[in-house]
Protein backbone atom coordinates (compact mmCIF):
# COMPACT_ATOMS: atom_id res chain seq x y z
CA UNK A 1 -22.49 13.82 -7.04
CA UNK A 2 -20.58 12.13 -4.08
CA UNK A 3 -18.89 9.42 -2.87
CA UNK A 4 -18.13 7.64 0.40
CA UNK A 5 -14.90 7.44 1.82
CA UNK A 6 -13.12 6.13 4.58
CA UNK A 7 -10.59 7.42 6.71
CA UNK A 8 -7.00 5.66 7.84
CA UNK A 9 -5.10 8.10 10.83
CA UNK A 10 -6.87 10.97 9.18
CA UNK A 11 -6.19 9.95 5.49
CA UNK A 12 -9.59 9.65 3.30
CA UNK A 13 -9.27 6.68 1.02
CA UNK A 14 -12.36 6.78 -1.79
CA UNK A 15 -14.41 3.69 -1.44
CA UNK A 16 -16.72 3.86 -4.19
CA UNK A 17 -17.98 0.63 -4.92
CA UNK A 18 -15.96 -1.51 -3.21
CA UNK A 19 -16.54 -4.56 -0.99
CA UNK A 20 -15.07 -3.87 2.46
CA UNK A 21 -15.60 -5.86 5.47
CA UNK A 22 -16.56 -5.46 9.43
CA UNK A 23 -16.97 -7.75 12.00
CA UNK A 24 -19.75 -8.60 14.01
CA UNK A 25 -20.39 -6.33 17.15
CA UNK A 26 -17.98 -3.94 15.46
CA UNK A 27 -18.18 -0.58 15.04
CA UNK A 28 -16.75 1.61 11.69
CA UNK A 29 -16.83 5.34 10.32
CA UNK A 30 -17.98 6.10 6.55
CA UNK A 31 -17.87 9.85 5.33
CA UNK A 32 -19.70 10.96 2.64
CA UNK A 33 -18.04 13.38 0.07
CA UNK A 34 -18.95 15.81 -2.27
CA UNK A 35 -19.57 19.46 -3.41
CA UNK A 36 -23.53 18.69 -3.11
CA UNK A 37 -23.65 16.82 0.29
CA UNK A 38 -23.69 19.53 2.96
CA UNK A 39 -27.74 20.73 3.52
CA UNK A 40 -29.19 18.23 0.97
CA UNK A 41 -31.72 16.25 2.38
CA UNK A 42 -30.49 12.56 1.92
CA UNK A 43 -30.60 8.83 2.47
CA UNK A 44 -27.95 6.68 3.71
CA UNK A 45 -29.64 3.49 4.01
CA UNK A 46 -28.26 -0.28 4.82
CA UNK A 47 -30.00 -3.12 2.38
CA UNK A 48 -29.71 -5.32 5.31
CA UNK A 49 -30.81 -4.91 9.14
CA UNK A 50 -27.59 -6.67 9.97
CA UNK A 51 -26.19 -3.25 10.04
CA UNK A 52 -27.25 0.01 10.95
CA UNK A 53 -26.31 3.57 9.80
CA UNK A 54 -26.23 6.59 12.32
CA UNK A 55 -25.20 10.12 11.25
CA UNK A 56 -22.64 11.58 13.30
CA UNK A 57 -22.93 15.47 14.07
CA UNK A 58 -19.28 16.26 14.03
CA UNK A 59 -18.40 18.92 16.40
CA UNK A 60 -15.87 20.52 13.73
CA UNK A 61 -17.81 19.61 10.78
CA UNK A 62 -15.39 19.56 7.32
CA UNK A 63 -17.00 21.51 4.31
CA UNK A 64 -18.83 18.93 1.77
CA UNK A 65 -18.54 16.02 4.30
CA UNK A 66 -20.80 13.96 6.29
CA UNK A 67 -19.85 11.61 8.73
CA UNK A 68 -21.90 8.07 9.47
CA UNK A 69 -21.16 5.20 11.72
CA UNK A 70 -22.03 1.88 11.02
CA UNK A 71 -22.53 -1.32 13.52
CA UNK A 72 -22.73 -4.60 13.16
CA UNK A 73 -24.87 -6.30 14.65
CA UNK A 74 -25.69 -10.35 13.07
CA UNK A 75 -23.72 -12.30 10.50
CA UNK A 76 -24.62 -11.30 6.83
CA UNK A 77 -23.14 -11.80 3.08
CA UNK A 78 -23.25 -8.57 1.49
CA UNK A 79 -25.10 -5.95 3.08
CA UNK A 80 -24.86 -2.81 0.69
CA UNK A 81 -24.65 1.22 2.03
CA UNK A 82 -26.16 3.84 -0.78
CA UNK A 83 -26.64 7.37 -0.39
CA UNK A 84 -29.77 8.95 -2.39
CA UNK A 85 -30.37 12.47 -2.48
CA UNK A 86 -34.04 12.91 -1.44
CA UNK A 87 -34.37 9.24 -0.30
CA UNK A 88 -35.65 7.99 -4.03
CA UNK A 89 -33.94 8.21 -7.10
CA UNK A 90 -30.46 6.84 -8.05
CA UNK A 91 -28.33 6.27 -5.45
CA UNK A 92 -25.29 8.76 -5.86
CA UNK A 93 -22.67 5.79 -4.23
CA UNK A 94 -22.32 2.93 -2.61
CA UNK A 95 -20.17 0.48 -0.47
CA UNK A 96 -21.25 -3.54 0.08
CA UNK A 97 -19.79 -4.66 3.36
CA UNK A 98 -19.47 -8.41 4.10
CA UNK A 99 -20.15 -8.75 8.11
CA UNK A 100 -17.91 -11.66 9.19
CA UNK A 101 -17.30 -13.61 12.03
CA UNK A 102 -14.05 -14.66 13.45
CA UNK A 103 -13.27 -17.95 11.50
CA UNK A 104 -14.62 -16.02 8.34
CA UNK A 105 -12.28 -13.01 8.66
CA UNK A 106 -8.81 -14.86 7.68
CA UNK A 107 -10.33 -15.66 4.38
CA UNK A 108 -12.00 -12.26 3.05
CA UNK A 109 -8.86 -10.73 4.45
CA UNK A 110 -6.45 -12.82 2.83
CA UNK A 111 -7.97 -12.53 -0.18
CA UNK A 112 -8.25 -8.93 -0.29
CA UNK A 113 -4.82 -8.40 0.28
CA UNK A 114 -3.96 -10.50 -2.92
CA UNK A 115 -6.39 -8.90 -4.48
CA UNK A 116 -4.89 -5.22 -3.69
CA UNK A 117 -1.03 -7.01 -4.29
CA UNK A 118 -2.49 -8.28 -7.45
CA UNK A 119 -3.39 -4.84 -8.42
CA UNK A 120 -0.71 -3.07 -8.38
CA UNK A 121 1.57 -5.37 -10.64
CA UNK A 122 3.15 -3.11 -12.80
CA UNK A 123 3.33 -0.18 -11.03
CA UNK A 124 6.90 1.15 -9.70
CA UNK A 125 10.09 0.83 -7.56
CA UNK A 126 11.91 3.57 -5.65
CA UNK A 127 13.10 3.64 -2.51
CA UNK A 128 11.85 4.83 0.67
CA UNK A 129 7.93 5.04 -1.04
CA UNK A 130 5.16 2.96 0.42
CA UNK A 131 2.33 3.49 -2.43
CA UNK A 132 2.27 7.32 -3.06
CA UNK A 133 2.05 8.46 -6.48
CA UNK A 134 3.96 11.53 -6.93
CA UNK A 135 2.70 15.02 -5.38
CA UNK A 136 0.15 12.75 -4.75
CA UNK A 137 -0.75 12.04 -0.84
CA UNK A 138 -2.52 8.89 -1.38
CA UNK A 139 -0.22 5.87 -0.16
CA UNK A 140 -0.09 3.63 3.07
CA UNK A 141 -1.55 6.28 5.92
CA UNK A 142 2.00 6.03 7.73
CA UNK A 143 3.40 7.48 4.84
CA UNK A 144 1.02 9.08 2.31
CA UNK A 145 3.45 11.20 0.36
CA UNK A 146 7.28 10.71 0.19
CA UNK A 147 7.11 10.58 -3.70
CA UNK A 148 7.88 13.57 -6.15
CA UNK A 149 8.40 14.30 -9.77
CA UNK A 150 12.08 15.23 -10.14
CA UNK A 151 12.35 19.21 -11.49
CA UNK A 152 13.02 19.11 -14.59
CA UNK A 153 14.97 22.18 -14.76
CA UNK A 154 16.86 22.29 -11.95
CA UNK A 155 18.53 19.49 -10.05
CA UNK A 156 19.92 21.36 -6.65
CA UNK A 157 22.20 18.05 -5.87
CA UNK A 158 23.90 18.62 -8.93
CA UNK A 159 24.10 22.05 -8.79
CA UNK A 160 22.61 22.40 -12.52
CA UNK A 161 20.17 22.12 -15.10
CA UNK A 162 18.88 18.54 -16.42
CA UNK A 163 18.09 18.10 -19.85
CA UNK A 164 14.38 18.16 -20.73
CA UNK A 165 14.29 14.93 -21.74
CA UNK A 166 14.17 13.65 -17.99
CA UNK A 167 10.03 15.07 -17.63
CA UNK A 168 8.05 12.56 -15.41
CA UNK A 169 10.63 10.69 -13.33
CA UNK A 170 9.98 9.90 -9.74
CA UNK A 171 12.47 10.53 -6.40
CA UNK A 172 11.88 10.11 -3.29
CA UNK A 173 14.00 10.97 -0.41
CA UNK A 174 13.23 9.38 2.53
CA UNK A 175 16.34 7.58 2.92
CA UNK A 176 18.87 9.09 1.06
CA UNK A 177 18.28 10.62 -2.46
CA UNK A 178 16.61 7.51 -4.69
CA UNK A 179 15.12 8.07 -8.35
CA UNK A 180 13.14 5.97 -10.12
CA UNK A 181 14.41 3.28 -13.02
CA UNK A 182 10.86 3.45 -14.43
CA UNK A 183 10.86 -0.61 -14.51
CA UNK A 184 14.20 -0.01 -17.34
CA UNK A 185 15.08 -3.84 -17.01
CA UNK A 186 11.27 -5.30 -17.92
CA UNK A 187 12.45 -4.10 -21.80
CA UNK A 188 15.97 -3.31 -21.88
CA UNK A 189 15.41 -3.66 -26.38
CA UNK A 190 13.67 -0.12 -25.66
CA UNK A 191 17.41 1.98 -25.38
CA UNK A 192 17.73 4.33 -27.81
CA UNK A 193 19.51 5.55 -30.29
CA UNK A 194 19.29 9.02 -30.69
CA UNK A 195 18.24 11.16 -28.06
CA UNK A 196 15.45 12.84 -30.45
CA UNK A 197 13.78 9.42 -29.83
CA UNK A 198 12.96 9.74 -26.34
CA UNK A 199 12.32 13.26 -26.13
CA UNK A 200 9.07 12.66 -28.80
CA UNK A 201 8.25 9.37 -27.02
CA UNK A 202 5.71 10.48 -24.20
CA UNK A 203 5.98 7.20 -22.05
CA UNK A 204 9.29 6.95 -21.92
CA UNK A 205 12.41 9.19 -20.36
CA UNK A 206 16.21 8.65 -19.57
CA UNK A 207 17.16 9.35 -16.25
CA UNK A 208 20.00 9.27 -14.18
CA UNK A 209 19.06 6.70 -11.23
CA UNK A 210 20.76 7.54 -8.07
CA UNK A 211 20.17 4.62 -5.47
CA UNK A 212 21.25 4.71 -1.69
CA UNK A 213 20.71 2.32 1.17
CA UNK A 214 20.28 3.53 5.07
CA UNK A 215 23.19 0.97 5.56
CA UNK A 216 26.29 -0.74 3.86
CA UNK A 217 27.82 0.33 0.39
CA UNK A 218 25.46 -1.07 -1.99
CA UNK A 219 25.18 2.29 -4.14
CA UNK A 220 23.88 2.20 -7.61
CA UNK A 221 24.35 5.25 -10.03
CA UNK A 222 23.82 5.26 -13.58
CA UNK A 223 21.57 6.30 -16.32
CA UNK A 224 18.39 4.43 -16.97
CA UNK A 225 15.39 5.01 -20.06
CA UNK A 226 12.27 3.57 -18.38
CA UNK A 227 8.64 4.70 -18.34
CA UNK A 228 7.48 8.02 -17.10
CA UNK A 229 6.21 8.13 -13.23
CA UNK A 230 3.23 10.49 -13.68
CA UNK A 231 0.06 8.74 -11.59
CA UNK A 232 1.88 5.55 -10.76
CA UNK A 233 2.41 3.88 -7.84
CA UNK A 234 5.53 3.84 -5.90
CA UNK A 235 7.03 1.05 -3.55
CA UNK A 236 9.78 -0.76 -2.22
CA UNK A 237 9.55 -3.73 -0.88
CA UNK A 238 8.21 -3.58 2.68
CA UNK A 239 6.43 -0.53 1.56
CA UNK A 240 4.57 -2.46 -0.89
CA UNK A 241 3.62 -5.17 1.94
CA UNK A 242 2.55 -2.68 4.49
CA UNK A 243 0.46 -0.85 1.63
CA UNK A 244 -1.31 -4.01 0.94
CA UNK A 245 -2.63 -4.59 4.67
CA UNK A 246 -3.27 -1.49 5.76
CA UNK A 247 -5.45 -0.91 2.51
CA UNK A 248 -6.88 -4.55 3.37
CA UNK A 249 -7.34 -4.18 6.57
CA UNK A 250 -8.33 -0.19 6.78
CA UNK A 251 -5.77 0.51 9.59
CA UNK A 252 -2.21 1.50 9.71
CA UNK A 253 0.29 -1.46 9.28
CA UNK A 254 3.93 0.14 9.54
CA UNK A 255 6.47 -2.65 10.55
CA UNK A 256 9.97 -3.19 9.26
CA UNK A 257 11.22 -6.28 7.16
CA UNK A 258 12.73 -7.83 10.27
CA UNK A 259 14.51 -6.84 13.73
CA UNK A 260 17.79 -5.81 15.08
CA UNK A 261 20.30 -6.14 18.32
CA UNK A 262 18.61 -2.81 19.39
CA UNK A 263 14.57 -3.48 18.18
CA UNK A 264 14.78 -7.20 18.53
CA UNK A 265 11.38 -8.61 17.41
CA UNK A 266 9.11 -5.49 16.43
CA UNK A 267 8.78 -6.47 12.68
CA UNK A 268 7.24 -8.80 10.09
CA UNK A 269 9.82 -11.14 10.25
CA UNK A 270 9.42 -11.92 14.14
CA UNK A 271 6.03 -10.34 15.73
CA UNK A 272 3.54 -12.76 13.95
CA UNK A 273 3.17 -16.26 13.73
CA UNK A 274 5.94 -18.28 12.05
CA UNK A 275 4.35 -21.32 9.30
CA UNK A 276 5.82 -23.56 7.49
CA UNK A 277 4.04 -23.40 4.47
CA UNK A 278 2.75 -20.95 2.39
CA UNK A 279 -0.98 -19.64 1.89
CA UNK A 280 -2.08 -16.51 0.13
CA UNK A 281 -1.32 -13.45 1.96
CA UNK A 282 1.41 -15.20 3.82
CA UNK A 283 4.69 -12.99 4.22
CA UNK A 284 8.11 -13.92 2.80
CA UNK A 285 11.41 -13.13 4.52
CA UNK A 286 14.62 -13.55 2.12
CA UNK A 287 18.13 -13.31 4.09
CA UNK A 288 19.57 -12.02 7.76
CA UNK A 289 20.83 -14.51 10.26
CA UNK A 290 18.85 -15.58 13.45
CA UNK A 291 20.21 -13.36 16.75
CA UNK A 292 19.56 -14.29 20.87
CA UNK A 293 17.28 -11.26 21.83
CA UNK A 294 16.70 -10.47 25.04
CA UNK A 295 13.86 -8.10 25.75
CA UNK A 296 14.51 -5.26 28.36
CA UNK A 297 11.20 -5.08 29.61
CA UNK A 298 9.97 -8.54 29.82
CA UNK A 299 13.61 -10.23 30.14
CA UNK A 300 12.68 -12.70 28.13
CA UNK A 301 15.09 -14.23 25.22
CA UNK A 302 13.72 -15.29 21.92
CA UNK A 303 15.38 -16.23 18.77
CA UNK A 304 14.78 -13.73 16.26
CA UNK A 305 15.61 -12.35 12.70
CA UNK A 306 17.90 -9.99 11.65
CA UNK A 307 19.58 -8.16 8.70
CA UNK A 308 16.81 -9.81 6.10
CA UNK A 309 17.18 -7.74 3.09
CA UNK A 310 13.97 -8.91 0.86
CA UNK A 311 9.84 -9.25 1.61
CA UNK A 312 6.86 -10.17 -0.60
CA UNK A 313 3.37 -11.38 -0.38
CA UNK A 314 2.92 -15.60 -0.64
CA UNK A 315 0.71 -16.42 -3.68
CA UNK A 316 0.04 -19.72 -2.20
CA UNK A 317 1.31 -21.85 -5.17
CA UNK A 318 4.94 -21.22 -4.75
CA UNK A 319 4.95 -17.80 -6.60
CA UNK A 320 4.80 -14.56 -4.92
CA UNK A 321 3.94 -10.61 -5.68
CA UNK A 322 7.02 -8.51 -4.61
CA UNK A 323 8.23 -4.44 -5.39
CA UNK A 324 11.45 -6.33 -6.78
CA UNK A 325 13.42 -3.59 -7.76
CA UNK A 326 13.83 0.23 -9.09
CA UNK A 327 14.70 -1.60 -12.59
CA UNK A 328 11.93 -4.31 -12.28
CA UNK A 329 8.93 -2.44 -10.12
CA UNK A 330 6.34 -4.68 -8.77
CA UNK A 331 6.47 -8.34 -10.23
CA UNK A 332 4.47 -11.35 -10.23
CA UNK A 333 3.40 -13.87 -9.41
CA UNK A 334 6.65 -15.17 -9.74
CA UNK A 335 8.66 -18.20 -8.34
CA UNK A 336 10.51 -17.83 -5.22
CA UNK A 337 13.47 -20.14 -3.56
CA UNK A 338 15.64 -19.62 -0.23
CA UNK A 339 13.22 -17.53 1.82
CA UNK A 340 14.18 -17.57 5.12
CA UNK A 341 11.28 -17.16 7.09
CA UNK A 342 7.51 -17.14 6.42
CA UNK A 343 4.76 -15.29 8.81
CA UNK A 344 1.57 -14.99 8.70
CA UNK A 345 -0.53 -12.07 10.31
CA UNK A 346 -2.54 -12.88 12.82
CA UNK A 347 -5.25 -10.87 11.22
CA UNK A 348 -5.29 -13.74 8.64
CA UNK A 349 -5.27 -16.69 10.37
CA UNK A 350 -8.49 -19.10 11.45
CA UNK A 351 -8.80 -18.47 15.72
């Protein structure tokens, strides 16, 4: 068996499936994966002249790979990829690709961006992480890992053992040394007891959360029972928006929440275009003060954003999907009041 994949700055994403677009006249790579691939005779066919598959003889070909590229050619709805060993048979995978033009592209990509926020509700909080699960290298391609399961036995901060009962909790150290809550505030009924309690309940754990910020004195220690981390997602909050686009969009989106004195506008907050209302997919800024920037290289002075301290993904109904916290994980839809700015990438918005 095998399956198709696709490849973000190096990182293979499985596609299996899924409906992923490409524009007309464009040009995109699909990989085919599998322990059965390499010297089969196969068929990679498109359902749909509007796009045509070439094989690609790599000149430092990867064991059980093989590389395709695929160009667009005409405007189509669905035009579907399968691979069948032999050319007849069942298909061992497939991908559908919608070919779009420019005024169609804000809406497919808009909506597959809600679609991956909407997704990943319920997964997890901890700073620094942008959509790794842990030992796992499978989050946003700018930073696919990040994310581990804390040792269970030996904590070298501390300078000790841990107790066993704190199996399957989450750190990531990025900035600082930040450990999962395990979403401990969504059911705060659930602390226990006894201790015996938590050690026999497999989706649980206590932990002690340690919480740091790159800046200020906001510092949160304590000790937290929320659920286990194994195979779940991890965010914060701009991770969580640039995880959502770049899996949208199949490219690397890496910006900050806003700019500084020193970066000026080279962020969400101030590189896209500013709306006043809110569609799905539409970026939320919460906090920071408006500066005078004045670009070195241009010499131009804009009015910018910075010290914002929240971001989250516009529902388009006055509700947004947010990584809200280490104690909360990734909420929504749920209302939001006093943003302070609202952008809109230019990806997803009608030319």
């Amino acid at each position: 068996m095998a399956n198709f994949e696709i490849r973000i700055q190096g990182v293979p994403y499985r596609v299996s499936a899924q409906n992923l677009a490409i524009r007309v006249a464009q040009t995109k790579d699909l990989w085919l994966y599998g322990g059965d691939v390499s010297g089969q005779p196969l068929t990679v066919a498109s359902s749909d002249t509007a796009i045509g598959v070439t094989e690609i003889s790599d000149k430092t070909p990867q064991p059980n790979y093989r590389h395709f590229q695929l160009k667009a050619t005409q405007d189509a709805d669905t035009v579907r990829i399968s691979a069948t060993p032999g050319g007849a048979g069942t298909p061992w995978d497939y991908v559908d690709y919608t070919v779009l033009t420019r005024t169609e592209s804000a809406e497919f990509y808009s909506a597959r961006v809600m679609s991956i926020a909407a997704d990943n509700v319920g997964q997890h909080y901890v700073w620094g992480a942008a959509g790794a699960r842990p030992d796992q290298r499978d989050g946003m391609p700018g930073r696919p890992g990040s994310v581990t399961l804390l040792n269970q036995e030996w904590d070298p901060r501390a300078g000790s053992f841990r107790r066993e009962v704190q199996h399957g909790v989450a750190v990531c150290q990025v900035v600082g040394y930040n450990t999962c809550a395990g979403k401990a505030a969504v059911n705060p009924s659930l602390t226990p007891d006894r201790l015996d309690s938590v050690q026999e309940d497999l989706t649980r754990s206590l932990r002690t959360v340690f919480k740091e910020y790159s800046r200020g004195s906001n510092r949160r220690l304590g000790v937290a029972l929320g659920e286990r981390c194994e195979n779940k997602r991890h965010f914060d909050c701009v991770g969580f928006v640039n995880y959502c686009f770049s899996m949208a969009l199949e490219e690397s989106v890496q910006n900050d929440i806003c700019g500084s004195a020193e970066s000026g506008y080279r962020a969400w907050a101030n590189s896209y275009p500013s709306v006043r209302d809110d569609r799905a997919g539409d970026i939320l800024i919460f906090g920071g003060q408006e500066i005078d920037f004045t670009d070195s290289r241009s010499g131009q002075t804009r009015r910018v954003l910075s010290g914002a301290h929240h971001i989250g993904l516009a529902t388009g109904n006055g509700k947004m999907i947010h990584a809200k916290e280490t104690e909360y994980g990734v909420v929504g839809p749920e209302d939001v009041s006093n943003i302070t700015r609202r952008v809109r990438h230019p990806r997803l918005t009608n030319p």
